[in-house]
PDB file of N, CA and C in Angstrom:
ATOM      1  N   UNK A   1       0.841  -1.171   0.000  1.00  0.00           N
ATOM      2  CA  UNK A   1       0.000   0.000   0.000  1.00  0.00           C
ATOM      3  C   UNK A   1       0.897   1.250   0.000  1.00  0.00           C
ATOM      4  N   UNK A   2       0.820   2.206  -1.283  1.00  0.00           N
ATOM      5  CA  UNK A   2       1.350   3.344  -1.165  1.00  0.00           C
ATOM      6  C   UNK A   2       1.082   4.153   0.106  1.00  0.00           C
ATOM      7  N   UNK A   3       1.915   4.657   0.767  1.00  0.00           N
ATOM      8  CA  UNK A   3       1.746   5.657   1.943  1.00  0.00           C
ATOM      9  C   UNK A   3       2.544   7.255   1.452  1.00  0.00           C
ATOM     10  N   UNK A   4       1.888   8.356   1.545  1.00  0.00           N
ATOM     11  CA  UNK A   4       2.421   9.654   1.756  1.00  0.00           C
ATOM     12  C   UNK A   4       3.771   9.853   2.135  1.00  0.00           C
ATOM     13  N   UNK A   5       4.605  10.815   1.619  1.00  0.00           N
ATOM     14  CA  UNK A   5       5.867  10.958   2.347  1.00  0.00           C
ATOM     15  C   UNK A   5       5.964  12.164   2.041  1.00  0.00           C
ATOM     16  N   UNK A   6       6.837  12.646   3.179  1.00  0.00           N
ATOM     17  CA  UNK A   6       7.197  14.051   3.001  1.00  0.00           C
ATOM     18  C   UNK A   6       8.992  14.038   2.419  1.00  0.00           C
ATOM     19  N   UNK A   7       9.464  14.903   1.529  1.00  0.00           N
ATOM     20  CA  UNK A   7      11.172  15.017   1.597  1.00  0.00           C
ATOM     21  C   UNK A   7      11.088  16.673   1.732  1.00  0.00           C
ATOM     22  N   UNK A   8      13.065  16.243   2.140  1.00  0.00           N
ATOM     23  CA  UNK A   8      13.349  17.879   2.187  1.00  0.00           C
ATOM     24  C   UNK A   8      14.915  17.143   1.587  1.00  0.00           C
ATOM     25  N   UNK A   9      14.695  18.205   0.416  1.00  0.00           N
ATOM     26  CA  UNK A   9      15.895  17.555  -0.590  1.00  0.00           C
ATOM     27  C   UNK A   9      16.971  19.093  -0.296  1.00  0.00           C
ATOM     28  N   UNK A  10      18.269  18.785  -0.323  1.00  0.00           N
ATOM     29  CA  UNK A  10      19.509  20.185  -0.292  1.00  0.00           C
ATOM     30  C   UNK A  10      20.803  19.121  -1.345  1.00  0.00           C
ATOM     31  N   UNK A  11      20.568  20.460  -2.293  1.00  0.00           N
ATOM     32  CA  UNK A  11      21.634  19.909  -3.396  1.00  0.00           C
ATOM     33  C   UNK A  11      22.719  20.555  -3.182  1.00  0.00           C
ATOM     34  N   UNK A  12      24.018  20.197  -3.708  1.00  0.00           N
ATOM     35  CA  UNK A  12      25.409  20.673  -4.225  1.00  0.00           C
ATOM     36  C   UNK A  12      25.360  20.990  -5.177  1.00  0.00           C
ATOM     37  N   UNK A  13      25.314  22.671  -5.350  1.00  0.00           N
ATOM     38  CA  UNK A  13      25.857  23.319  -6.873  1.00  0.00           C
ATOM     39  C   UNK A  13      26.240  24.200  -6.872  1.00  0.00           C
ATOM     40  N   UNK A  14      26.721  24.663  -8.152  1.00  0.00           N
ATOM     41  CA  UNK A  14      27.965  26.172  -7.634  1.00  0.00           C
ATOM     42  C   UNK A  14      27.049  26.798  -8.464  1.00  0.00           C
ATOM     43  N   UNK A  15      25.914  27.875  -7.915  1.00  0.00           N
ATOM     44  CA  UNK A  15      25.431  28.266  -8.305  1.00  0.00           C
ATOM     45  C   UNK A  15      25.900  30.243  -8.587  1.00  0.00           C
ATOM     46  N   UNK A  16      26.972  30.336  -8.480  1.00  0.00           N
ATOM     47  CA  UNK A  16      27.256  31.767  -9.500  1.00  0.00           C
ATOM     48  C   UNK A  16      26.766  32.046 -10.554  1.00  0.00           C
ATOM     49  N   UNK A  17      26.655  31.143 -11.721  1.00  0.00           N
ATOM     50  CA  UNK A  17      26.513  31.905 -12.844  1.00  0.00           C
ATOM     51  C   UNK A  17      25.181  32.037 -12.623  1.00  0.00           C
ATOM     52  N   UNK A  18      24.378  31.376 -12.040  1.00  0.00           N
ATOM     53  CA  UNK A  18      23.013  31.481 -11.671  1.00  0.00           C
ATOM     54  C   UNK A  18      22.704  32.936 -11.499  1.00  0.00           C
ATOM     55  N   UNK A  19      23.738  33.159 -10.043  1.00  0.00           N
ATOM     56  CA  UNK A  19      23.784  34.016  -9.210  1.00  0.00           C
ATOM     57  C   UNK A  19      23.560  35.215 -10.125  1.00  0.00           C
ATOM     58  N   UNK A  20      24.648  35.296 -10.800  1.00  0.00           N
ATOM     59  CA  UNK A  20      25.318  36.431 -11.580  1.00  0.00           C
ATOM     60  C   UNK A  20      24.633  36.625 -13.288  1.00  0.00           C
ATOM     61  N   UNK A  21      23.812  35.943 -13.714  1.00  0.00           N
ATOM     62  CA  UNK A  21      23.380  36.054 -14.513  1.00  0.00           C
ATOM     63  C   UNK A  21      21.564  35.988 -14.742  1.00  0.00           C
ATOM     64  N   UNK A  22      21.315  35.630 -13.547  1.00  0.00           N
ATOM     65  CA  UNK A  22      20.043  35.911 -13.076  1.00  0.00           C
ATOM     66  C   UNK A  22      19.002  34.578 -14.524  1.00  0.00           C
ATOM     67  N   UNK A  23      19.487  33.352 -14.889  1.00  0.00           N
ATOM     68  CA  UNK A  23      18.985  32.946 -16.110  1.00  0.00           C
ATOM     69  C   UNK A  23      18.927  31.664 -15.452  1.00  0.00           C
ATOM     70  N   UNK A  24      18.040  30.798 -15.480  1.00  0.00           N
ATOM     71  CA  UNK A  24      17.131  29.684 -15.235  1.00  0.00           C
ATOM     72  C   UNK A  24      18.052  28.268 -15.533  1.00  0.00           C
ATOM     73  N   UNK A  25      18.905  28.882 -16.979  1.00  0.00           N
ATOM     74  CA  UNK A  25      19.557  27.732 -17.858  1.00  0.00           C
ATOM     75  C   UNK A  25      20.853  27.698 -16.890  1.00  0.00           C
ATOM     76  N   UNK A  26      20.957  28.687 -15.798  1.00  0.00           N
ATOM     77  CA  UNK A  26      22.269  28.353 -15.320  1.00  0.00           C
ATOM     78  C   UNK A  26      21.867  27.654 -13.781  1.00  0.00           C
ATOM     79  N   UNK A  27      20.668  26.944 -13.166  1.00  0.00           N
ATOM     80  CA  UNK A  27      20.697  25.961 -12.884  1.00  0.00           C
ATOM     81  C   UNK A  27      19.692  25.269 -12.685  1.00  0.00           C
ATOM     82  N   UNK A  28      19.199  24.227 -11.531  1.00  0.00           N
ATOM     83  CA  UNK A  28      18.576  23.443 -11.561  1.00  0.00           C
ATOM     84  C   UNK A  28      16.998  24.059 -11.106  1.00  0.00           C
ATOM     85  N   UNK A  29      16.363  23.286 -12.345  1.00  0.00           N
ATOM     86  CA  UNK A  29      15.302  23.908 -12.214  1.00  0.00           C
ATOM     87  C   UNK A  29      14.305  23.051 -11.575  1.00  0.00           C
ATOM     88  N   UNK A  30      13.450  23.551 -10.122  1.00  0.00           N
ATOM     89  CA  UNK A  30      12.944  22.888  -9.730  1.00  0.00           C
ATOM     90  C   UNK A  30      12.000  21.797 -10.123  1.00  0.00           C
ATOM     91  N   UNK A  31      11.379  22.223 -11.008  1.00  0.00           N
ATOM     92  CA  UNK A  31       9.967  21.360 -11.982  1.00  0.00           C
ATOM     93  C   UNK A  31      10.588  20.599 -12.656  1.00  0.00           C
ATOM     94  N   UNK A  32      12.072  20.329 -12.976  1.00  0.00           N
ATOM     95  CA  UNK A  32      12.661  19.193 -13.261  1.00  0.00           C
ATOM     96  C   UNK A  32      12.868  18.104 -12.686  1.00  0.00           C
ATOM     97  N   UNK A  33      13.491  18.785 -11.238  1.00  0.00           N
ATOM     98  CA  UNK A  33      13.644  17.920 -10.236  1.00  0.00           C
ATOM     99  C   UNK A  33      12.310  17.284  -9.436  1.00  0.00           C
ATOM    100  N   UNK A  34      11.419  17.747  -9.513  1.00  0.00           N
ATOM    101  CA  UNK A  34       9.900  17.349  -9.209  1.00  0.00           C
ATOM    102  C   UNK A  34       9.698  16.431 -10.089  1.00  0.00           C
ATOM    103  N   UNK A  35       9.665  16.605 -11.349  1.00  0.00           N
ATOM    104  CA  UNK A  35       9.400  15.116 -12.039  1.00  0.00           C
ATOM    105  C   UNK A  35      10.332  14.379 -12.000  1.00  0.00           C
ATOM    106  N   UNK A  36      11.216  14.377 -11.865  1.00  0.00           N
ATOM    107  CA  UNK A  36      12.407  12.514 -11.717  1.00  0.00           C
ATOM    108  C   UNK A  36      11.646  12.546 -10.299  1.00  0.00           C
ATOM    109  N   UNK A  37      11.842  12.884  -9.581  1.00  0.00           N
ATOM    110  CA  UNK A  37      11.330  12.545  -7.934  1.00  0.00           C
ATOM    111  C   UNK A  37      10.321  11.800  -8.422  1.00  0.00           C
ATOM    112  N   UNK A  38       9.307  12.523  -9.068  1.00  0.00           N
ATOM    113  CA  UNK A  38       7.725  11.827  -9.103  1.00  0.00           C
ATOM    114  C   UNK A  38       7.607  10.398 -10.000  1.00  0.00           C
ATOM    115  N   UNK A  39       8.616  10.647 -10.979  1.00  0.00           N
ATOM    116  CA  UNK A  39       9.058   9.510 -11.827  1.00  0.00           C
ATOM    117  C   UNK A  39       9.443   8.079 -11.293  1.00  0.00           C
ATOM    118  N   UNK A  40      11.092   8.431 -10.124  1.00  0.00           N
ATOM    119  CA  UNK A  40      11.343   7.728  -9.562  1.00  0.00           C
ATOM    120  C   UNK A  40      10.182   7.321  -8.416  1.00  0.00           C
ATOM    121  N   UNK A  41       9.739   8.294  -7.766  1.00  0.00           N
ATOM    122  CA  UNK A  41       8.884   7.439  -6.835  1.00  0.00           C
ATOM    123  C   UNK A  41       7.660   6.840  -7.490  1.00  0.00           C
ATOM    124  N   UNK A  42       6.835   7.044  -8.400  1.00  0.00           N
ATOM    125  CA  UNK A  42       5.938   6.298  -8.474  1.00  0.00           C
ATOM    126  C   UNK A  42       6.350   5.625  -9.778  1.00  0.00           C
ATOM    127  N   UNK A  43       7.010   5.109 -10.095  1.00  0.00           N
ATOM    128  CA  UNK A  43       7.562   3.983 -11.268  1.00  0.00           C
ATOM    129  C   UNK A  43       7.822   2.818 -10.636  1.00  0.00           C
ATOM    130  N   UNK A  44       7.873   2.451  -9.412  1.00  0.00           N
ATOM    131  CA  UNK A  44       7.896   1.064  -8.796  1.00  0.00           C
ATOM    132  C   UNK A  44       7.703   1.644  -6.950  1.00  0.00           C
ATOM    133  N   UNK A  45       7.195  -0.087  -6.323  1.00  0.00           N
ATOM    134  CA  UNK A  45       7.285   0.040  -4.936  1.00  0.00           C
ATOM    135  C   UNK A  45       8.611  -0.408  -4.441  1.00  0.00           C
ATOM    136  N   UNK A  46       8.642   0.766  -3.378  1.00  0.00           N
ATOM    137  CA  UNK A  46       9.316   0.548  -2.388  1.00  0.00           C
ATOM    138  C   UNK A  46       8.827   0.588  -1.044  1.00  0.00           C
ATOM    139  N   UNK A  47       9.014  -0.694  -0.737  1.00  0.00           N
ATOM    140  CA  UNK A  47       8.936  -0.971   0.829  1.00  0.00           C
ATOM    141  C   UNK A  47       9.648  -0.323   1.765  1.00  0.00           C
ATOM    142  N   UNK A  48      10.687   0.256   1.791  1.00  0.00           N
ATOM    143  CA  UNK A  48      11.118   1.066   2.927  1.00  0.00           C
ATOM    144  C   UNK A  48      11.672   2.168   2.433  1.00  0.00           C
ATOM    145  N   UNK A  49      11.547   3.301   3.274  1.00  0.00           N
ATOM    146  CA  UNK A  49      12.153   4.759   2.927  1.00  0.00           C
ATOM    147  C   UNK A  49      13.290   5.104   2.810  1.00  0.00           C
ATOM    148  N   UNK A  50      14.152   3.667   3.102  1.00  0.00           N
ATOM    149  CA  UNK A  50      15.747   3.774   2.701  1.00  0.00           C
ATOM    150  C   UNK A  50      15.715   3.282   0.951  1.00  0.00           C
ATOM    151  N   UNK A  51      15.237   2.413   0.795  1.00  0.00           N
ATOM    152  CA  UNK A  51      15.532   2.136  -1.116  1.00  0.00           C
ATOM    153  C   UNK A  51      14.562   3.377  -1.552  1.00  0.00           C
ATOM    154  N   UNK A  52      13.648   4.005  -1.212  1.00  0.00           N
ATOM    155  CA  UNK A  52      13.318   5.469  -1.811  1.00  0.00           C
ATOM    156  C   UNK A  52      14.346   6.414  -1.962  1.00  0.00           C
ATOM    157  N   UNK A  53      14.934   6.484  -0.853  1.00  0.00           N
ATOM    158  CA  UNK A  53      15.828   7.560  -0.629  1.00  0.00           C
ATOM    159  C   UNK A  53      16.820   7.419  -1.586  1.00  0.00           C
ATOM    160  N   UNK A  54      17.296   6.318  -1.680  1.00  0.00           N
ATOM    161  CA  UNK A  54      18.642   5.653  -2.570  1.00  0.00           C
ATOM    162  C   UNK A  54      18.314   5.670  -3.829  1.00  0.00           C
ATOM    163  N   UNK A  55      17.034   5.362  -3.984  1.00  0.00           N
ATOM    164  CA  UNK A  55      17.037   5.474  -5.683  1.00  0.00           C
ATOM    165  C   UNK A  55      16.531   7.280  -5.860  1.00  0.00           C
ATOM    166  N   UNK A  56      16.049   7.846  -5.391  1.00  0.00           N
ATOM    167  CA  UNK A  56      16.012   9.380  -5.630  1.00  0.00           C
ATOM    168  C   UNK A  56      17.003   9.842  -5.886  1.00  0.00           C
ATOM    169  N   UNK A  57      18.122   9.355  -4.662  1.00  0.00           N
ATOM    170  CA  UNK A  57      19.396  10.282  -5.063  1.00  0.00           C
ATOM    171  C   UNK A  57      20.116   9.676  -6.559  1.00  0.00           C
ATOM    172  N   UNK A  58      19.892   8.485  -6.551  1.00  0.00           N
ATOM    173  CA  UNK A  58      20.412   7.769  -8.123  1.00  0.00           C
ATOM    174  C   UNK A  58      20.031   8.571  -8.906  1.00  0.00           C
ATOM    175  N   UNK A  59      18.482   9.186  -9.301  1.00  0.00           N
ATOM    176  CA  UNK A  59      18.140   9.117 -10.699  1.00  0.00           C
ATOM    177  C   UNK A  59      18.660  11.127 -10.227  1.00  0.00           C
ATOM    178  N   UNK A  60      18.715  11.380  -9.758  1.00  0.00           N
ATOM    179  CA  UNK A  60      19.499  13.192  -9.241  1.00  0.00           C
ATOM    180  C   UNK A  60      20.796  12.988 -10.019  1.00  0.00           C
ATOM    181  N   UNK A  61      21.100  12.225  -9.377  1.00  0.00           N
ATOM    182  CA  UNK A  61      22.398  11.919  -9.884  1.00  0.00           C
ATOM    183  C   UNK A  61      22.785  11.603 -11.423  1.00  0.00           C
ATOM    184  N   UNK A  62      22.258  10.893 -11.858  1.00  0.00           N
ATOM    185  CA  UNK A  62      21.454  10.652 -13.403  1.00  0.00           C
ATOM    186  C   UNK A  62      21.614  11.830 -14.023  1.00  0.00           C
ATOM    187  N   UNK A  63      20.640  12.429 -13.959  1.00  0.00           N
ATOM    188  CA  UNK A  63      19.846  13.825 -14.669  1.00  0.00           C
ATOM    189  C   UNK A  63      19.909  15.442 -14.285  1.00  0.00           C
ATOM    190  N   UNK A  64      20.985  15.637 -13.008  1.00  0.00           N
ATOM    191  CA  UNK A  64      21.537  16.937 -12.865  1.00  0.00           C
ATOM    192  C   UNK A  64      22.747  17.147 -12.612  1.00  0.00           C
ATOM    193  N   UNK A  65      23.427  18.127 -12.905  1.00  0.00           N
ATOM    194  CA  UNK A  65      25.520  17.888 -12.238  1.00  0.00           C
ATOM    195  C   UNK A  65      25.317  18.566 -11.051  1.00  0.00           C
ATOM    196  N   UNK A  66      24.689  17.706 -10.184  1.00  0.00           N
ATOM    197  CA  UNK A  66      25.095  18.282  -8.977  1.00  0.00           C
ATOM    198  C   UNK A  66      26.100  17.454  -8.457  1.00  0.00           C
ATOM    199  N   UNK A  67      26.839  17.741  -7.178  1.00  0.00           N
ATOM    200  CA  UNK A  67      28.167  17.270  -6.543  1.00  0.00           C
ATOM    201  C   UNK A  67      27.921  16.452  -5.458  1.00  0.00           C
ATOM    202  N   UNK A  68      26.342  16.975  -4.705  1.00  0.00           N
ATOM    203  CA  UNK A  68      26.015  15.939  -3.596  1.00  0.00           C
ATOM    204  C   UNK A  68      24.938  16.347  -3.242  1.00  0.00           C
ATOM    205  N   UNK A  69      23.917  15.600  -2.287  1.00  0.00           N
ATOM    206  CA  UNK A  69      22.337  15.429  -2.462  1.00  0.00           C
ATOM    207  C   UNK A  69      22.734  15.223  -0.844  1.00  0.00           C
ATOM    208  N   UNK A  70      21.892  16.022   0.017  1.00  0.00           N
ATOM    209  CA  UNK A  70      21.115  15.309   1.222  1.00  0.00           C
ATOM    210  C   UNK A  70      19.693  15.422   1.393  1.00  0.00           C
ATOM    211  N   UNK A  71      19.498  14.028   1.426  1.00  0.00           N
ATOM    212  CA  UNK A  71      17.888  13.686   1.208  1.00  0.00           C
ATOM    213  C   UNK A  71      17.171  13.597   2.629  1.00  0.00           C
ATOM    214  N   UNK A  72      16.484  13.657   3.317  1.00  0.00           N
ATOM    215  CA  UNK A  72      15.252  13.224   4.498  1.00  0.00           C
ATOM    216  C   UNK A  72      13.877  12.792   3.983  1.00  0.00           C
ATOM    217  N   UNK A  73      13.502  11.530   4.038  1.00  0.00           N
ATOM    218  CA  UNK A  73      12.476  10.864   3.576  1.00  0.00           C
ATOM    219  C   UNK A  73      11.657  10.679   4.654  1.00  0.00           C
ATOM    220  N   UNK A  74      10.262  11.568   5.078  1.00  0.00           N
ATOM    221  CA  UNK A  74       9.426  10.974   6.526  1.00  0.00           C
ATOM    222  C   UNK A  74       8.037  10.514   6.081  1.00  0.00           C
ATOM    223  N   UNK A  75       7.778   9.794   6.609  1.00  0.00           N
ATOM    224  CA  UNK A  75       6.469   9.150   6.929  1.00  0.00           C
ATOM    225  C   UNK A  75       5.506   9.345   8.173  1.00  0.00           C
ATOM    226  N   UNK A  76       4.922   9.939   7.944  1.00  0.00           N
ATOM    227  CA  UNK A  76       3.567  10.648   8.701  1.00  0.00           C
ATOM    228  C   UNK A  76       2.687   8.969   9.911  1.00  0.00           C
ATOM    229  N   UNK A  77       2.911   9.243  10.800  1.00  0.00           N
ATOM    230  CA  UNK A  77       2.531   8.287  11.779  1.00  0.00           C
ATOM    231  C   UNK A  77       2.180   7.204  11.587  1.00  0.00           C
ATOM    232  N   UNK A  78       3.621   6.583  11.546  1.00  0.00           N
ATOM    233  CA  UNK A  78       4.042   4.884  11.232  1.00  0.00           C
ATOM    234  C   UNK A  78       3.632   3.975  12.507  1.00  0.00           C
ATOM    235  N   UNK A  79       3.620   4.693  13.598  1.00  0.00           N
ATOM    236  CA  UNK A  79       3.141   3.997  14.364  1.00  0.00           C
ATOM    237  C   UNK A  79       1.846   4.528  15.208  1.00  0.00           C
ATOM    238  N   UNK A  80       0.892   4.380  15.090  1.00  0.00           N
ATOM    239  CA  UNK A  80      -0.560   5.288  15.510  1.00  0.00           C
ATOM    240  C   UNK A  80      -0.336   5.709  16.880  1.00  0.00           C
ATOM    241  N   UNK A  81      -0.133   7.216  16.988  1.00  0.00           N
ATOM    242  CA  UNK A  81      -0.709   7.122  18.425  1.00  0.00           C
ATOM    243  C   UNK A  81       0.650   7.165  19.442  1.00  0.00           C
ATOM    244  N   UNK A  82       1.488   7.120  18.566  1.00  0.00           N
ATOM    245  CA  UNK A  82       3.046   7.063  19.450  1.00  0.00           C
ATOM    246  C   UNK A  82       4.234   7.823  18.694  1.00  0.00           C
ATOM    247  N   UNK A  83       4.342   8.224  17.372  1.00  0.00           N
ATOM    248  CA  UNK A  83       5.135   8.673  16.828  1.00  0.00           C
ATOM    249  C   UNK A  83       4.099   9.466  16.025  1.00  0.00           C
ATOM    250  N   UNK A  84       4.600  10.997  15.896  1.00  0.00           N
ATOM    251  CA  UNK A  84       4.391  12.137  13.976  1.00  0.00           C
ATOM    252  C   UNK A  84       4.613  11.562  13.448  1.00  0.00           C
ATOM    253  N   UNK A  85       6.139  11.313  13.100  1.00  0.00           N
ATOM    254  CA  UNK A  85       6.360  10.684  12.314  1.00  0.00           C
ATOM    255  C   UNK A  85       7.752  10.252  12.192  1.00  0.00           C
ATOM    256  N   UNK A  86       8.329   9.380  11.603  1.00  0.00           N
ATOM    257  CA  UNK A  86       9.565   8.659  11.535  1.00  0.00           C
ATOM    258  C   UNK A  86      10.056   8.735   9.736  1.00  0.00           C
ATOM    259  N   UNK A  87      11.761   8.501   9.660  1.00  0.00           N
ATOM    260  CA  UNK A  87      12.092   8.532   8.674  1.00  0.00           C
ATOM    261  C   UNK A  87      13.296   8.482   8.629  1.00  0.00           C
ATOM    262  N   UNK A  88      13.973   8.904   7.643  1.00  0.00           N
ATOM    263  CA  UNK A  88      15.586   8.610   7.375  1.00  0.00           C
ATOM    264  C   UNK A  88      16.376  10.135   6.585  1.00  0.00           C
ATOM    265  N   UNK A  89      17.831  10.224   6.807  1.00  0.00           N
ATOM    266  CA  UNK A  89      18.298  11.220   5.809  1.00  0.00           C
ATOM    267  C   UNK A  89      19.659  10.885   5.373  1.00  0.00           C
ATOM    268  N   UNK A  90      19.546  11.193   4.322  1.00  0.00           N
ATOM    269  CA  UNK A  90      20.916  10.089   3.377  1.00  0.00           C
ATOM    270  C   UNK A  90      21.901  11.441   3.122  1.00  0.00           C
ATOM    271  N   UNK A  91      22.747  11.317   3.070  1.00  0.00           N
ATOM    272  CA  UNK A  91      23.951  12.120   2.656  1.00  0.00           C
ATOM    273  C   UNK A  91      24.922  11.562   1.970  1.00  0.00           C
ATOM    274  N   UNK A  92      24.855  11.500   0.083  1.00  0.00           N
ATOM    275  CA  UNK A  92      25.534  11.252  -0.838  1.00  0.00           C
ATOM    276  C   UNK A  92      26.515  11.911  -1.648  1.00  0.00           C
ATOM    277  N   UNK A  93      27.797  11.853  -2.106  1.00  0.00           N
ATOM    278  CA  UNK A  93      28.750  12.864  -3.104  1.00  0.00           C
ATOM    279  C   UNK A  93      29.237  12.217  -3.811  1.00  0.00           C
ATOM    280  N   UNK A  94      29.133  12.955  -5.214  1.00  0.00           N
ATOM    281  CA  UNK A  94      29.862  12.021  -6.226  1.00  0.00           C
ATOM    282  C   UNK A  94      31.793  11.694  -6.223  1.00  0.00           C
TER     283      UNK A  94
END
């Protein structure tokens, strides 16, 4: 059974020319990164929020030059009544 998750994704990029040129093409554009996320997550199940996490940062890794990804994957009250919520946070570099 699919369950809800929340992330809070922080990328590695040298974002100057961004900075300094004020132009979209100089970096990562969010609505990109929203669809591989949405891609990767709903293109197969995963049973635990660690192979989510791992394959998110894969297909990031894939499809933007970033240098390193820290991911937090939570799940909204895994256990009723005793936990908000529980989850994991991965810290990857190429």
């Amino acid at each position: 059974m699919r369950r809800p998750v929340r992330l809070d994704l922080e990328l590695g990029f040298d974002l100057r020319a961004a900075g300094t040129s004020d132009d979209l093409s100089h970096t990562i554009d969010y609505g990109e990164l929203y669809e591989v996320i949405t891609k990767v997550a709903g293109g197969r199940e995963h049973r635990l929020v660690e192979a989510l996490g791992e394959r998110i940062i894969e297909g990031l890794f894939e499809n933007f030059p970033i240098d390193r990804v820290r991911l937090t994957v939570k799940k909204s009250n895994p256990i009723a009544g005793v936990l908000d919520w529980a989850g994991i946070r991965i810290s990857r570099a190429r």
